[in-house]
Protein backbone atom coordinates (compact mmCIF):
# COMPACT_ATOMS: atom_id res chain seq x y z
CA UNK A 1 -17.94 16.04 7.93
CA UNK A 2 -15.93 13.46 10.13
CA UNK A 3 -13.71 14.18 12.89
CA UNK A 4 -10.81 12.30 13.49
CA UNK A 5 -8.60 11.92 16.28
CA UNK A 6 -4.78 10.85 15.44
CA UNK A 7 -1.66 10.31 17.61
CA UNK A 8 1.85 11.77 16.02
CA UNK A 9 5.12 11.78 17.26
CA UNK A 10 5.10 15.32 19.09
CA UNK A 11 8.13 16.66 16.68
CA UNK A 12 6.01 15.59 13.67
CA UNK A 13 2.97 17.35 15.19
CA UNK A 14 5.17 20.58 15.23
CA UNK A 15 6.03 20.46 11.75
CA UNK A 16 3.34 19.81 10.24
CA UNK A 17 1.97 22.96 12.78
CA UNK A 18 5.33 24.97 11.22
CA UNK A 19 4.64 24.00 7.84
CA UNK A 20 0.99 25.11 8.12
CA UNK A 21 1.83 28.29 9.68
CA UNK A 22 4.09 29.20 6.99
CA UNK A 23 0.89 28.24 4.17
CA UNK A 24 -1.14 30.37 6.14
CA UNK A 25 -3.13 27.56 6.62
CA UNK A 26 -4.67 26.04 9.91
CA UNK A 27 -3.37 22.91 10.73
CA UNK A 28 -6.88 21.15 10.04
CA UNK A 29 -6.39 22.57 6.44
CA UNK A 30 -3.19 21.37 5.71
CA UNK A 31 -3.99 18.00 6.60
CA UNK A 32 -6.79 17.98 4.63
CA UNK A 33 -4.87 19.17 1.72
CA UNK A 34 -2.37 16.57 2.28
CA UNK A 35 -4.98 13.85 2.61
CA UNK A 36 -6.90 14.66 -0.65
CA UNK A 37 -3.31 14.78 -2.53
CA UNK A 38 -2.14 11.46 -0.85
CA UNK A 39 -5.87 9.77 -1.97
CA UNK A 40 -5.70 11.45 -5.70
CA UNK A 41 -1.83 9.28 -5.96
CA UNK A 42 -3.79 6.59 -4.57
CA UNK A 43 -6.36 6.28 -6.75
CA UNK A 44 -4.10 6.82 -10.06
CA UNK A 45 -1.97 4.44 -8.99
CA UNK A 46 -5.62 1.68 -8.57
CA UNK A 47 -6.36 3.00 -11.81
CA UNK A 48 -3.07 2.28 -13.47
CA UNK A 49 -2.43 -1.36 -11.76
CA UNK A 50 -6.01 -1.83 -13.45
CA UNK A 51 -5.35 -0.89 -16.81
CA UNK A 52 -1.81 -2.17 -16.48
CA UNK A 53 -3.71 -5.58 -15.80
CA UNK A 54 -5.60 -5.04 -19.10
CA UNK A 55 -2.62 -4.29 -21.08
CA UNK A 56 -3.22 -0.95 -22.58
CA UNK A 57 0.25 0.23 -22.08
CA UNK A 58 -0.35 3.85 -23.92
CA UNK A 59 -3.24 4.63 -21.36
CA UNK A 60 -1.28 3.51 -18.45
CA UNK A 61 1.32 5.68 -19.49
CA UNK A 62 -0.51 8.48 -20.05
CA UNK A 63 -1.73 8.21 -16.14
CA UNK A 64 1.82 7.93 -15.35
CA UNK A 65 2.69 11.29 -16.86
CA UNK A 66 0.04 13.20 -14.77
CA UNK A 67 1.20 11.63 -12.12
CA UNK A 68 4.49 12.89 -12.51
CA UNK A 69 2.74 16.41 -13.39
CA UNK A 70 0.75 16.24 -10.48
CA UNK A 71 4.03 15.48 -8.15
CA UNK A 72 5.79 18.25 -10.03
CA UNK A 73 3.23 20.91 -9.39
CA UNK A 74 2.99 19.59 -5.60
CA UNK A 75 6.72 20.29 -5.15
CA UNK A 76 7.67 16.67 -5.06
């Protein structure tokens, strides 16, 4: 496992201590979470741009719904 050292605002750093707080979560956690969910939207939307490139329309459409599932689930 990595560590990694980033610099945030220090009103972002309290929210995103807040909103861990409230997840029961440590702040490490949460960001992890948030990472892994911001890299999974990442790589469907690689992975659509690619097929969208080959022109299968119903598969890239099919990403697009779990997508939207995905977000849904996540609360956004």
């Amino acid at each position: 496992m990595s560590a990694l050292t980033i610099r945030l605002p220090d009103d972002t750093a309290a929210r995103l201590k807040d909103m861990a707080r409230s997840r029961g979560l440590s702040t490490n956690k949460l960001v992890e979470q948030l990472s892994a969910h911001a890299l999974a939207a990442w790589d469907t939307e690689s992975h659509f741009r690619a097929l969208t490139a080959t022109g299968d329309v119903n598969r890239a459409l099919a990403i697009l719904d779990r997508l939207d599932a995905d977000d849904a689930r996540a609360g956004g």
